[in-house]
PDB file of N, CA and C in Angstrom:
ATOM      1  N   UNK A   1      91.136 104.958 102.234  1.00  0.00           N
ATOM      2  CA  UNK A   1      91.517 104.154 103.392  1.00  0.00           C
ATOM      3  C   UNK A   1      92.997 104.366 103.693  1.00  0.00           C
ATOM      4  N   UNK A   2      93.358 104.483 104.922  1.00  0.00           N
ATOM      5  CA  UNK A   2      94.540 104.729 105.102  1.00  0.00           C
ATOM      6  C   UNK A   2      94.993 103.554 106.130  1.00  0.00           C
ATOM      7  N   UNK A   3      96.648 102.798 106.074  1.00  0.00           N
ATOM      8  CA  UNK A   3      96.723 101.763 106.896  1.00  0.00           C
ATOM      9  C   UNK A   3      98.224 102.244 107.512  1.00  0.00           C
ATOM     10  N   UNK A   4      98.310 102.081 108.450  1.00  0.00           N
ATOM     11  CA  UNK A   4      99.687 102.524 109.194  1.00  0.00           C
ATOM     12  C   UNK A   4      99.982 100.888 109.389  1.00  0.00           C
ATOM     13  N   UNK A   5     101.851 101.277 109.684  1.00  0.00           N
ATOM     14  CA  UNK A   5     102.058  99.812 109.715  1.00  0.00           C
ATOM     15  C   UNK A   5     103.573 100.462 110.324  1.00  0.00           C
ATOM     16  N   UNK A   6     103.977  99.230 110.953  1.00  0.00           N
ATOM     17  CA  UNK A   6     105.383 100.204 111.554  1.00  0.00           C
ATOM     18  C   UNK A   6     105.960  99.974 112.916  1.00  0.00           C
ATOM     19  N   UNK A   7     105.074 100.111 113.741  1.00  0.00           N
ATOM     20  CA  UNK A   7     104.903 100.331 115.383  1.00  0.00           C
ATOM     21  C   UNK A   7     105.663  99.278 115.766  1.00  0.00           C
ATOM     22  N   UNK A   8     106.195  98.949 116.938  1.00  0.00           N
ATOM     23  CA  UNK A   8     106.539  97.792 117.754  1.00  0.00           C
ATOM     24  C   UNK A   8     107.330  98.344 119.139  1.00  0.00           C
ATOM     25  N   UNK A   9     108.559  97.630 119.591  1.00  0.00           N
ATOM     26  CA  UNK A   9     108.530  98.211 121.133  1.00  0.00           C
ATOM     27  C   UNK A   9     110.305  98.048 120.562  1.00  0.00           C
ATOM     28  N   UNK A  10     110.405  98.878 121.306  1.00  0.00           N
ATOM     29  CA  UNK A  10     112.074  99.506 120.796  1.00  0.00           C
ATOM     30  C   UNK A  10     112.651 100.424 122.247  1.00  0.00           C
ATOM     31  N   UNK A  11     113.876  99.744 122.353  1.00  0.00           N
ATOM     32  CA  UNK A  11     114.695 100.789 123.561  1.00  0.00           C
ATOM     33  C   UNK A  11     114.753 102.244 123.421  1.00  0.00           C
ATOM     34  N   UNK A  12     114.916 102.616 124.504  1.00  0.00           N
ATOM     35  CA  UNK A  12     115.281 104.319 124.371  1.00  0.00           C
ATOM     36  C   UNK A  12     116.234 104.814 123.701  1.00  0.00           C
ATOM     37  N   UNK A  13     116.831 105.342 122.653  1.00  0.00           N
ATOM     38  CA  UNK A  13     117.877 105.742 122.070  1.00  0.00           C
ATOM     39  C   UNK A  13     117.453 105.045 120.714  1.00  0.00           C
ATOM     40  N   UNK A  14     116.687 104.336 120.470  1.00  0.00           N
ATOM     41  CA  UNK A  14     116.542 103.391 119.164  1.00  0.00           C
ATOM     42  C   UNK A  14     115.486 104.624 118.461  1.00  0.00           C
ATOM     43  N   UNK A  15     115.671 103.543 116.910  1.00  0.00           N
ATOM     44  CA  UNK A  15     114.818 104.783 115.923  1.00  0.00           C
ATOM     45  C   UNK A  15     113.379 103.566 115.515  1.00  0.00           C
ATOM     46  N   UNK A  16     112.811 103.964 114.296  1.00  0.00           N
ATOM     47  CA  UNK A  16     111.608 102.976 114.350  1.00  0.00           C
ATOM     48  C   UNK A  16     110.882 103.638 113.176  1.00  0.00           C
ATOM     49  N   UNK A  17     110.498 103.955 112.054  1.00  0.00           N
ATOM     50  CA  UNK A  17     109.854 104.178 110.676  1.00  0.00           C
ATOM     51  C   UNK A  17     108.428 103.767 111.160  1.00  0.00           C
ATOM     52  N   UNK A  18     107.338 104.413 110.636  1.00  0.00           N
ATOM     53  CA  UNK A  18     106.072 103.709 110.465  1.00  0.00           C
ATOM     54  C   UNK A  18     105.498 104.531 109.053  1.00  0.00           C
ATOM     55  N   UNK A  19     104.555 103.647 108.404  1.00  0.00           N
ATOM     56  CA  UNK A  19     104.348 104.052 107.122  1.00  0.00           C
ATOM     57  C   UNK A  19     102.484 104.410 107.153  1.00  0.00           C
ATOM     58  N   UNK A  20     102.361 105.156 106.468  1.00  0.00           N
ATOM     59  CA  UNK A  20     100.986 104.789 106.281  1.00  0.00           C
ATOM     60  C   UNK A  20     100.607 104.939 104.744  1.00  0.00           C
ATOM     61  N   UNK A  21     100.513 103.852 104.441  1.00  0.00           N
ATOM     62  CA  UNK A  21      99.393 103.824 102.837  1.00  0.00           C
ATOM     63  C   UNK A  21      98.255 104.229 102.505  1.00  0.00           C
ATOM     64  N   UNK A  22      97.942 104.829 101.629  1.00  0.00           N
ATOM     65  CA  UNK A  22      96.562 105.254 101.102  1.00  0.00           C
ATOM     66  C   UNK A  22      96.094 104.771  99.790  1.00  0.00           C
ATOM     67  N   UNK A  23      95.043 103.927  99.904  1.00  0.00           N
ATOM     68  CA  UNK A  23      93.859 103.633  98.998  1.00  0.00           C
ATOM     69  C   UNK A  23      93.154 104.522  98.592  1.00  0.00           C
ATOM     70  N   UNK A  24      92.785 104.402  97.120  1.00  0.00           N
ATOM     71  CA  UNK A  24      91.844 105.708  96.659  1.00  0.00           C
ATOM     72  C   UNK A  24      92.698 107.078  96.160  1.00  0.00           C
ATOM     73  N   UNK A  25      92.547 108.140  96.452  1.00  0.00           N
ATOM     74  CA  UNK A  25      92.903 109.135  96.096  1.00  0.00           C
ATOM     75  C   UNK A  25      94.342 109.496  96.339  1.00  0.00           C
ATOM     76  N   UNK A  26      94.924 109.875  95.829  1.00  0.00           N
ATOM     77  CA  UNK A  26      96.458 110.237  96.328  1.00  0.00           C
ATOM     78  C   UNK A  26      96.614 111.385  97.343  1.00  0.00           C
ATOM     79  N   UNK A  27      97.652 111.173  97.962  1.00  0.00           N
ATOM     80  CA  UNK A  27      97.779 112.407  99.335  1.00  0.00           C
ATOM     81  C   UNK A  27      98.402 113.494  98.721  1.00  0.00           C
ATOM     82  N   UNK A  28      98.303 113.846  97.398  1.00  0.00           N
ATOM     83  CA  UNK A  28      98.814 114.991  97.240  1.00  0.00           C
ATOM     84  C   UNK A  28      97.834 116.009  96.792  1.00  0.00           C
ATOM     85  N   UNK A  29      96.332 115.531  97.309  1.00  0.00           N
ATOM     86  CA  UNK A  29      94.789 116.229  97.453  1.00  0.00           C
ATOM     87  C   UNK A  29      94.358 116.316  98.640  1.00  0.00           C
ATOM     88  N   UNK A  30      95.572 116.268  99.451  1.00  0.00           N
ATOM     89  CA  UNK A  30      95.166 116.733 101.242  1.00  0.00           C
ATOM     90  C   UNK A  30      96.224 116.877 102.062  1.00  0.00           C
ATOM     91  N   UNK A  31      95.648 118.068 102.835  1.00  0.00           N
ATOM     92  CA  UNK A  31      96.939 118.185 103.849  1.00  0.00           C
ATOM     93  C   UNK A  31      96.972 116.884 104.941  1.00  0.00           C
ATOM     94  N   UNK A  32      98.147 116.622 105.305  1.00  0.00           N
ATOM     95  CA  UNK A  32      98.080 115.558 105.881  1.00  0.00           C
ATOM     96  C   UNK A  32      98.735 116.011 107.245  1.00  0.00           C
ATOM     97  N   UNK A  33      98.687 114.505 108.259  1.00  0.00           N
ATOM     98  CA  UNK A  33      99.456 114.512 109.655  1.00  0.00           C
ATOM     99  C   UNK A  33      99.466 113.029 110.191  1.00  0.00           C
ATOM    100  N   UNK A  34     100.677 113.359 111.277  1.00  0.00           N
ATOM    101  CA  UNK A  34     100.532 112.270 112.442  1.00  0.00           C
ATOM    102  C   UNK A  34     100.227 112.780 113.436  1.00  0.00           C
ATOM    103  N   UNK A  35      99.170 111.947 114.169  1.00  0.00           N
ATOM    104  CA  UNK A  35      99.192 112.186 115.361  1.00  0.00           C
ATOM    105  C   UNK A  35      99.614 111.336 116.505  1.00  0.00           C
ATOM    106  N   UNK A  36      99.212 111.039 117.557  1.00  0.00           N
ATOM    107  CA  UNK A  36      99.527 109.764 118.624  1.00  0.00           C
ATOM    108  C   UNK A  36      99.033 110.316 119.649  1.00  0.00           C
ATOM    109  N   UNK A  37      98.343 108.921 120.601  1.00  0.00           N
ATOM    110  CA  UNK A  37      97.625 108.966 121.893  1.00  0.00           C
ATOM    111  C   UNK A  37      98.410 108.059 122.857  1.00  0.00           C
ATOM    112  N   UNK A  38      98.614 108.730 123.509  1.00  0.00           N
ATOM    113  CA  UNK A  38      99.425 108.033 124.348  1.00  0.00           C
ATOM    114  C   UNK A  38      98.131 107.602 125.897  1.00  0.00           C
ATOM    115  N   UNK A  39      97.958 106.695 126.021  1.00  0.00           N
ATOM    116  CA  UNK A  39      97.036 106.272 127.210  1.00  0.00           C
ATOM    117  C   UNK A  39      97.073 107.164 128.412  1.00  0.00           C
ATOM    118  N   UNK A  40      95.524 107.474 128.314  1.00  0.00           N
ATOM    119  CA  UNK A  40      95.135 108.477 129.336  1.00  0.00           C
ATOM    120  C   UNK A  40      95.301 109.970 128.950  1.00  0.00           C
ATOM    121  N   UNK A  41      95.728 110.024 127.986  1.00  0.00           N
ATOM    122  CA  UNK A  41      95.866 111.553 127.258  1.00  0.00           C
ATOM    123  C   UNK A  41      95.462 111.797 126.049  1.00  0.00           C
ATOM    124  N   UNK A  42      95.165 113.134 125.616  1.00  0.00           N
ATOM    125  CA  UNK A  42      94.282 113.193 124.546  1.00  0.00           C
ATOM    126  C   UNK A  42      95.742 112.951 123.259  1.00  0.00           C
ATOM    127  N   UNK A  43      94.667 112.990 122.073  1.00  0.00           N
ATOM    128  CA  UNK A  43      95.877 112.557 121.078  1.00  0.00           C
ATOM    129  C   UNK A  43      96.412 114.066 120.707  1.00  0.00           C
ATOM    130  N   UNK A  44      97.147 114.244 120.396  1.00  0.00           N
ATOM    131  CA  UNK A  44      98.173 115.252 120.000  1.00  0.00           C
ATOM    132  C   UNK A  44      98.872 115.252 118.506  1.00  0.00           C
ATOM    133  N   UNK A  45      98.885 116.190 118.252  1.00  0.00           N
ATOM    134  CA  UNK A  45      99.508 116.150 116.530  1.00  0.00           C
ATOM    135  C   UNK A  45     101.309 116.527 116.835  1.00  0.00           C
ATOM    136  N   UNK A  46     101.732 115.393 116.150  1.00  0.00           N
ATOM    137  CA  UNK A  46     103.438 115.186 115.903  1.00  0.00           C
ATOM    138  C   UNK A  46     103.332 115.978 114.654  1.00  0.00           C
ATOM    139  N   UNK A  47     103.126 115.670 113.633  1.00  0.00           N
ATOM    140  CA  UNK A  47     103.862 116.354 112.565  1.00  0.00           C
ATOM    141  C   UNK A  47     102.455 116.529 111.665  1.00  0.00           C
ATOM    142  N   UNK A  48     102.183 118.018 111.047  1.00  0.00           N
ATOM    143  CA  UNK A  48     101.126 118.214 110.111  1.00  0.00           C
ATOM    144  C   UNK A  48     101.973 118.520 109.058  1.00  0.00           C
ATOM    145  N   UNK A  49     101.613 118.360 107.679  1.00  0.00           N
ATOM    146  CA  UNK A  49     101.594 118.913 106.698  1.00  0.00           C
ATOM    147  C   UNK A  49     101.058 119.481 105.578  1.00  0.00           C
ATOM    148  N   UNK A  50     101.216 120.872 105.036  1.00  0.00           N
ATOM    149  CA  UNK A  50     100.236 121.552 104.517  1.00  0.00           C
ATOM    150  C   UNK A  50      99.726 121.671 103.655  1.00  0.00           C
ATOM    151  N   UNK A  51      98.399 121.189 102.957  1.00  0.00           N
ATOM    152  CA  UNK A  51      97.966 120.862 101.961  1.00  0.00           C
ATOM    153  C   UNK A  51      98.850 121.889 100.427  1.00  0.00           C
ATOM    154  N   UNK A  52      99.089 122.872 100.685  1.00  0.00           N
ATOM    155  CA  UNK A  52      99.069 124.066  99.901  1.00  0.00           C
ATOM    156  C   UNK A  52     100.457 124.072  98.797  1.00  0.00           C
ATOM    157  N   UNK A  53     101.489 123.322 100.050  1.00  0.00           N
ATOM    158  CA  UNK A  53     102.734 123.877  99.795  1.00  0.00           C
ATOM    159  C   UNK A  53     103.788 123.432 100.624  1.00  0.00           C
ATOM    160  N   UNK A  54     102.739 122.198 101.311  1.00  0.00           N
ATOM    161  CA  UNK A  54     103.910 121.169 101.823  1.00  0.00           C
ATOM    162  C   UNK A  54     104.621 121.587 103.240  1.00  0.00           C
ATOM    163  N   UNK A  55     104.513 122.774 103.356  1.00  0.00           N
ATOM    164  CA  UNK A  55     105.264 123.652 104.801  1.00  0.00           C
ATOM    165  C   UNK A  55     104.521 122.695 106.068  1.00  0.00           C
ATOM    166  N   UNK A  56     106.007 122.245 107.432  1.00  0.00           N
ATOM    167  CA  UNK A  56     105.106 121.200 108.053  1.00  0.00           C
ATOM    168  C   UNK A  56     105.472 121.759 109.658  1.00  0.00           C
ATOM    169  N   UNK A  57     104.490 121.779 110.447  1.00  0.00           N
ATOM    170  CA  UNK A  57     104.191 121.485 111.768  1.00  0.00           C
ATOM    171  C   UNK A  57     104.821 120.644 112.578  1.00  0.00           C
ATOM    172  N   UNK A  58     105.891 120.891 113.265  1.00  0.00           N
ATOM    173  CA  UNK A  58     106.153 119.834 114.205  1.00  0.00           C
ATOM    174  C   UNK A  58     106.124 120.071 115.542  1.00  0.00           C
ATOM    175  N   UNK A  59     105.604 119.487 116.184  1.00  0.00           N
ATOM    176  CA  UNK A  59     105.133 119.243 117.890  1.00  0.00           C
ATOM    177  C   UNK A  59     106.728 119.376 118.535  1.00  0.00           C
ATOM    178  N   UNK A  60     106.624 120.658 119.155  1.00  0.00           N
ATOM    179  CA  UNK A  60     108.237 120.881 120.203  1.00  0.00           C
ATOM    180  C   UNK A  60     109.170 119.644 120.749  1.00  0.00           C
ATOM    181  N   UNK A  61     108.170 118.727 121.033  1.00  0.00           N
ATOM    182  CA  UNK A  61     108.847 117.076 121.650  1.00  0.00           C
ATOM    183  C   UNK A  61     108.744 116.512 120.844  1.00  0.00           C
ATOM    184  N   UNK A  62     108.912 116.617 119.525  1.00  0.00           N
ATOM    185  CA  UNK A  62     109.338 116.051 118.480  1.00  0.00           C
ATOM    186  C   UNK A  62     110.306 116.453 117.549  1.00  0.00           C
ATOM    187  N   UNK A  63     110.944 117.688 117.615  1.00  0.00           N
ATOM    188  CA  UNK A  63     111.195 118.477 116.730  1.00  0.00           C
ATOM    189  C   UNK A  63     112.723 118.260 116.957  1.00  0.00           C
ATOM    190  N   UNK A  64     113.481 118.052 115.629  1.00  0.00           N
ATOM    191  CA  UNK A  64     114.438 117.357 115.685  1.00  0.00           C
ATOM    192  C   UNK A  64     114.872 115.959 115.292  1.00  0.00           C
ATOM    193  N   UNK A  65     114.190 114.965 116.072  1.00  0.00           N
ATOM    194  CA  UNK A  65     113.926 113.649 116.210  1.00  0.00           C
ATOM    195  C   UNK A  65     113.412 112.465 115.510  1.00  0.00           C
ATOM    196  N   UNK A  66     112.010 113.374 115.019  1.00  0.00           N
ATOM    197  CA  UNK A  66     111.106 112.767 114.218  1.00  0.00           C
ATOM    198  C   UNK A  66     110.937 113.629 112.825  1.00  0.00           C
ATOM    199  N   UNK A  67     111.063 112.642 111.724  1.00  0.00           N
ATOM    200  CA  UNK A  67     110.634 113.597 110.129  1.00  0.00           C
ATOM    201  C   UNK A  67     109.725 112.746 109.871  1.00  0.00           C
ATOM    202  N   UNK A  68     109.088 113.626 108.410  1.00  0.00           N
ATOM    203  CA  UNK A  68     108.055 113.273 107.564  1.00  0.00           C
ATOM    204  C   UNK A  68     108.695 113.310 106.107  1.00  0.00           C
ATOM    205  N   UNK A  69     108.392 112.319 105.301  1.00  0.00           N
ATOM    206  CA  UNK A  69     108.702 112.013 104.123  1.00  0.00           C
ATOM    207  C   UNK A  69     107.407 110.970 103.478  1.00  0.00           C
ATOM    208  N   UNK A  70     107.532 111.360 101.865  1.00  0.00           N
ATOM    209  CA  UNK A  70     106.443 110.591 101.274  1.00  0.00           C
ATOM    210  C   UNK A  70     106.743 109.712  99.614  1.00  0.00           C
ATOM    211  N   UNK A  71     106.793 109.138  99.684  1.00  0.00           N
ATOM    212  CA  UNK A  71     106.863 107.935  98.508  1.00  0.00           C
ATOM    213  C   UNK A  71     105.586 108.210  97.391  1.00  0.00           C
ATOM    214  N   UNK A  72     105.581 109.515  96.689  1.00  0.00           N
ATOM    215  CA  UNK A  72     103.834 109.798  95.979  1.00  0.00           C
ATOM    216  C   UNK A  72     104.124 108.358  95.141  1.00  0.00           C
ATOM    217  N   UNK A  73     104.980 107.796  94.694  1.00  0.00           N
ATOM    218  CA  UNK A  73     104.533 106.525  93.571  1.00  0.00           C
ATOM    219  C   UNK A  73     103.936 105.195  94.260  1.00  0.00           C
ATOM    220  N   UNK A  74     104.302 105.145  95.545  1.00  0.00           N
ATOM    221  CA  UNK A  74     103.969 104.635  96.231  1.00  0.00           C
ATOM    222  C   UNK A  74     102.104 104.684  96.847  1.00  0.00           C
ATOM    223  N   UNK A  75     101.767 106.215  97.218  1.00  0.00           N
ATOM    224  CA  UNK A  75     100.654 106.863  97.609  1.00  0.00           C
ATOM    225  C   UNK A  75     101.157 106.607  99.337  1.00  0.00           C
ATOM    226  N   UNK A  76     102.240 106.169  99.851  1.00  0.00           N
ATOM    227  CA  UNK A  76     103.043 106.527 101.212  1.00  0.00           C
ATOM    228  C   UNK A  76     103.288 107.198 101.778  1.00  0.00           C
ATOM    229  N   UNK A  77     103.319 107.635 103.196  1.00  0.00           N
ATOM    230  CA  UNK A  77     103.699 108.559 103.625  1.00  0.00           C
ATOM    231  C   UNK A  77     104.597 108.192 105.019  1.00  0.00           C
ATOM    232  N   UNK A  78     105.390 108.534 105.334  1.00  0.00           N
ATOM    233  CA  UNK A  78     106.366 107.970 106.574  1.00  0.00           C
ATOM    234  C   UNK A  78     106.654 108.800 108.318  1.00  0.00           C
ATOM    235  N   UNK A  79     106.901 108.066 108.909  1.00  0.00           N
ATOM    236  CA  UNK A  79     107.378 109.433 109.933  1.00  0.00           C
ATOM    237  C   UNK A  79     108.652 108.390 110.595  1.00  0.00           C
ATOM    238  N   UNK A  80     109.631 109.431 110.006  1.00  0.00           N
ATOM    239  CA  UNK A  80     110.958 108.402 110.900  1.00  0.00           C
ATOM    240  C   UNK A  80     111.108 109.308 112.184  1.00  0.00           C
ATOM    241  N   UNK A  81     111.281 108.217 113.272  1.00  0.00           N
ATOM    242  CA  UNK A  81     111.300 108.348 114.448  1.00  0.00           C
ATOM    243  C   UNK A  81     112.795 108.397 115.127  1.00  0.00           C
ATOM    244  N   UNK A  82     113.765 109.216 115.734  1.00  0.00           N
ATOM    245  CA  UNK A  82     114.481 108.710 115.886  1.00  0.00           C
ATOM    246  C   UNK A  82     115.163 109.309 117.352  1.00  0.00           C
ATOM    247  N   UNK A  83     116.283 108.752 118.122  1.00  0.00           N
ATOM    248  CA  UNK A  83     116.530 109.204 119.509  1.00  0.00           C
ATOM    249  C   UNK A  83     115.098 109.051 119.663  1.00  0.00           C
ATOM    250  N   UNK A  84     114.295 107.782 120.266  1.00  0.00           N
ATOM    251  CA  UNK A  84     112.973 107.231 121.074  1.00  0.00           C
ATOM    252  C   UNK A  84     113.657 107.510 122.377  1.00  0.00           C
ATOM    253  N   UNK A  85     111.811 108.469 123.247  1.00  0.00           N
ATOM    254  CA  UNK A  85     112.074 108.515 124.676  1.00  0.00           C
ATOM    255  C   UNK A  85     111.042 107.613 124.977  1.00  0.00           C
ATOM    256  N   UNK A  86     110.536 107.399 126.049  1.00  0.00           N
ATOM    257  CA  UNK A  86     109.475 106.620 126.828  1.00  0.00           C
ATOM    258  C   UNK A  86     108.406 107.294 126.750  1.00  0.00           C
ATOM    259  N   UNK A  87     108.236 108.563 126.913  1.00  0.00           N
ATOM    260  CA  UNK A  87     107.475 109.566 126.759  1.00  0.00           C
ATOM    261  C   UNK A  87     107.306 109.441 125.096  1.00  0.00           C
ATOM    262  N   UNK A  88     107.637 109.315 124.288  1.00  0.00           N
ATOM    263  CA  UNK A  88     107.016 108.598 123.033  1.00  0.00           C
ATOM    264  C   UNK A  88     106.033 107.482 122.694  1.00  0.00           C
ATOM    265  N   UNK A  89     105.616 106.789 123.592  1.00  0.00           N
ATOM    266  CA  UNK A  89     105.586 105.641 123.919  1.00  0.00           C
ATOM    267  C   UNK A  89     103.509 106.339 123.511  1.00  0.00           C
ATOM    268  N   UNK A  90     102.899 105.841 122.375  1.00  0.00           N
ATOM    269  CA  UNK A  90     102.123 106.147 122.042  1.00  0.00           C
ATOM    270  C   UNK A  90     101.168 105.200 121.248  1.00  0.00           C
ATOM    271  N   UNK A  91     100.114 105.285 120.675  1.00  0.00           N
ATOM    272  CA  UNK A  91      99.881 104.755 119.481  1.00  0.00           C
ATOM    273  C   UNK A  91      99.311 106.143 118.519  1.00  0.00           C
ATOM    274  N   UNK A  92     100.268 105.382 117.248  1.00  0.00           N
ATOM    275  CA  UNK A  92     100.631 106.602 116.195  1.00  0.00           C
ATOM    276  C   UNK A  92      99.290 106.423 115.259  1.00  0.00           C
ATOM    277  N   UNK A  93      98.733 107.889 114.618  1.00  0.00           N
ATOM    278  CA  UNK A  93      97.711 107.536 113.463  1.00  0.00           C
ATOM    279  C   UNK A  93      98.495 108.496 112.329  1.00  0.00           C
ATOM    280  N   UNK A  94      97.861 108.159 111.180  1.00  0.00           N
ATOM    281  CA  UNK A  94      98.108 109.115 110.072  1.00  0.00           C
ATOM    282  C   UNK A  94      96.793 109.570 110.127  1.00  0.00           C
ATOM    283  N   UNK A  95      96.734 110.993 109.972  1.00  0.00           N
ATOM    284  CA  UNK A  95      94.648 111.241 109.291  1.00  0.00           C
ATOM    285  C   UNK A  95      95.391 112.377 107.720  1.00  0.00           C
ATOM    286  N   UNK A  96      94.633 112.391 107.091  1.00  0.00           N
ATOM    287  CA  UNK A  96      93.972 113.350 105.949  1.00  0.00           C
ATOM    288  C   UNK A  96      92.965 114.566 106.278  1.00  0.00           C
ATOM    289  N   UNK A  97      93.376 115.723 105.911  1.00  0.00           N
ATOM    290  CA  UNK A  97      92.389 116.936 105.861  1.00  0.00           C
ATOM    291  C   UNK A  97      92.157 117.585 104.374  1.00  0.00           C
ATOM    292  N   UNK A  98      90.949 118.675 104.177  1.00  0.00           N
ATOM    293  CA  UNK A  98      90.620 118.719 102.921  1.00  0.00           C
ATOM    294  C   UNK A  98      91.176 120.347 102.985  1.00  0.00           C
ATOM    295  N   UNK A  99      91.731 120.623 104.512  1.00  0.00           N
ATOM    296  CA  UNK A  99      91.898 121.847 104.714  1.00  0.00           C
ATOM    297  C   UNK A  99      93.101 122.587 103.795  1.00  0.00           C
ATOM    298  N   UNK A 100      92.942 123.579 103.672  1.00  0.00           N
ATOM    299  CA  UNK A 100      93.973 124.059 102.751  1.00  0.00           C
ATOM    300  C   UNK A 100      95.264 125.031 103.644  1.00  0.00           C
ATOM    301  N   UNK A 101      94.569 124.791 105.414  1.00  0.00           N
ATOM    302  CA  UNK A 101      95.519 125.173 106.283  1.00  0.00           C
ATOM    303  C   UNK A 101      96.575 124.479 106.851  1.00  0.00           C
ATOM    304  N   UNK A 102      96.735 125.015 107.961  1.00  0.00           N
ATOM    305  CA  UNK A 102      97.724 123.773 108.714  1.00  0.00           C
ATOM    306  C   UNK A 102      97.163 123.629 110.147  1.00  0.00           C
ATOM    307  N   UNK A 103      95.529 122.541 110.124  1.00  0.00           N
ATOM    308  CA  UNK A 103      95.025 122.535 111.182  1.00  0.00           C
ATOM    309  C   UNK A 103      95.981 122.160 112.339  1.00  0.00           C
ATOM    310  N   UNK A 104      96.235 121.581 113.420  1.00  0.00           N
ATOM    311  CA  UNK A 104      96.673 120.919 114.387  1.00  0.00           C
ATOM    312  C   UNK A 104      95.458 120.476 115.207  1.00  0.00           C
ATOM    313  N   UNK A 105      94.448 120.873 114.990  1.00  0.00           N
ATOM    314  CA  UNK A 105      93.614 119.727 116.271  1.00  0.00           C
ATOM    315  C   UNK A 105      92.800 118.710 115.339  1.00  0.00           C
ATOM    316  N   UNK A 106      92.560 117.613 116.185  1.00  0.00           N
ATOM    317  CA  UNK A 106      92.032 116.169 115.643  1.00  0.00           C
ATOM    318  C   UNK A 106      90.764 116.169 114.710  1.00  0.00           C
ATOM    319  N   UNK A 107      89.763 117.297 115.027  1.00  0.00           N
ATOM    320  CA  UNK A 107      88.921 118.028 114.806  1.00  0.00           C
ATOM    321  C   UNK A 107      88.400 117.777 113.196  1.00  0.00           C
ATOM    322  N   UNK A 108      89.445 118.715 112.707  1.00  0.00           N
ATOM    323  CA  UNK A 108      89.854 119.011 111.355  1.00  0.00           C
ATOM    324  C   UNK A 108      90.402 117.888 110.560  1.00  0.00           C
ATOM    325  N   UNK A 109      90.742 116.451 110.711  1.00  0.00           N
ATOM    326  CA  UNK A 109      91.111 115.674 109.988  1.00  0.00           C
ATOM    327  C   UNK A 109      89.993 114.688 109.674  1.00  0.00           C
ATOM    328  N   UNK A 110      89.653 114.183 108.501  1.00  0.00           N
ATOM    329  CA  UNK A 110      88.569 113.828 108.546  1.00  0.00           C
ATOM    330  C   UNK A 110      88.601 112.015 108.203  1.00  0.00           C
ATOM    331  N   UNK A 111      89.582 112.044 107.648  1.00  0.00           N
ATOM    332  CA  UNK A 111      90.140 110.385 107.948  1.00  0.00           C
ATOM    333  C   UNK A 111      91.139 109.765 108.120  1.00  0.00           C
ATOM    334  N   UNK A 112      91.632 108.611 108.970  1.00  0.00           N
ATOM    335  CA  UNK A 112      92.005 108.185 110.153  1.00  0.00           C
ATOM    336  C   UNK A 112      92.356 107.069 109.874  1.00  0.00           C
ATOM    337  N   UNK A 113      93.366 106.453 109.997  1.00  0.00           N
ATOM    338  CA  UNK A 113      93.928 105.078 109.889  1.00  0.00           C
ATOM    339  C   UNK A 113      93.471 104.543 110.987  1.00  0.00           C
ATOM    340  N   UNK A 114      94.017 103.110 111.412  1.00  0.00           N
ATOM    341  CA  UNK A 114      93.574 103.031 112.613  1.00  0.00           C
ATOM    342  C   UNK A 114      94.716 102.421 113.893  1.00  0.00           C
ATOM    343  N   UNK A 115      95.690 103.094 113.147  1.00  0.00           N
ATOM    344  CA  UNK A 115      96.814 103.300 114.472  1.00  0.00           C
ATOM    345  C   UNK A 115      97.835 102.327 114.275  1.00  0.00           C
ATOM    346  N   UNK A 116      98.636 102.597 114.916  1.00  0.00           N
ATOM    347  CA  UNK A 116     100.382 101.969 115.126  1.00  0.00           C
ATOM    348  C   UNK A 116     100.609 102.029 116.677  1.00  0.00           C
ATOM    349  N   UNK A 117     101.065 100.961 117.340  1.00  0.00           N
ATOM    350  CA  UNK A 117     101.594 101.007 118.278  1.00  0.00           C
ATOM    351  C   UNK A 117     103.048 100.963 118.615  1.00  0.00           C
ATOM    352  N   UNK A 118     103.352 102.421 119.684  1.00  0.00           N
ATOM    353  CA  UNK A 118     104.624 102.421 119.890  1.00  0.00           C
ATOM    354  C   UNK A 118     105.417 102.273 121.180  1.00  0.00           C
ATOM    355  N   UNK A 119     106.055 101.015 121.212  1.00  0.00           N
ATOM    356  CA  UNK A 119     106.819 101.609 123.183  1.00  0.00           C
ATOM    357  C   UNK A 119     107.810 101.607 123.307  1.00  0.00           C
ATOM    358  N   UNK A 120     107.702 102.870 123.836  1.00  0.00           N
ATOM    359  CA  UNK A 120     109.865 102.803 123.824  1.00  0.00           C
ATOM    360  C   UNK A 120     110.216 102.113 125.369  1.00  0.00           C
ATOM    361  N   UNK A 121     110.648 101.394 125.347  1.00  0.00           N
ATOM    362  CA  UNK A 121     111.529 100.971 126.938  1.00  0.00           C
ATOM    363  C   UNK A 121     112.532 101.399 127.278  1.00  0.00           C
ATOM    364  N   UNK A 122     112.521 102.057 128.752  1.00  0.00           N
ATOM    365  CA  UNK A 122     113.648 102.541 129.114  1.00  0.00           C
ATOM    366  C   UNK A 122     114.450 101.934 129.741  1.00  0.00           C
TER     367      UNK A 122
END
């Protein structure tokens, strides 16, 4: 089970952490990611990371801005957010893959928190 927690509504220029915890197995038996859906658009992957060797994926309008970091004693995983545009303005998931690649579509992840909400105000 995975639980994101984090989200809330924050000005443009502001930063914002969201976490997601995992029950059960530890995330260091799957490649992992964030993704986010922003209303009316499909969800999109922010940041993957690769089961194998840790090497990570980041989405061009994110890159820079937003990192990934993980707490294994914890079984945590984070995505700090930072310089928020409006165009951020999403709700965030963590999912898990068993893949040993670095999928990017939604497809390939096979479980799913069930979201964080984010709005940046401009």
């Amino acid at each position: 089970q995975l639980v994101e927690s984090g989200g809330g509504v924050v000005q443009a220029g502001g930063s914002l952490r969201l976490s997601c915890k995992a029950s059960g197995r530890s995330f260091s038996n799957y490649g992992m990611a964030w993704f986010r859906q922003a209303p009316g658009k499909d969800r999109e992957i922010v940041i993957g990371i690769r089961r194998s060797d840790a090497v990570r994926h980041y989405a061009d309008s994110v890159r820079g801005r937003f990192y990934y970091s993980r707490d294994n004693a914890l079984n945590t995983m984070y995505l700090q957010m930072n310089n928020l545009k409006p165009e951020d303005t999403a709700t965030y998931y963590c999912a898990v893959t068993q893949s040993w690649d670095l999928p990017t579509s939604e497809v390939d992840y096979t479980r799913w928190g069930q979201g964080t909400q984010v709005i940046v105000s401009s």
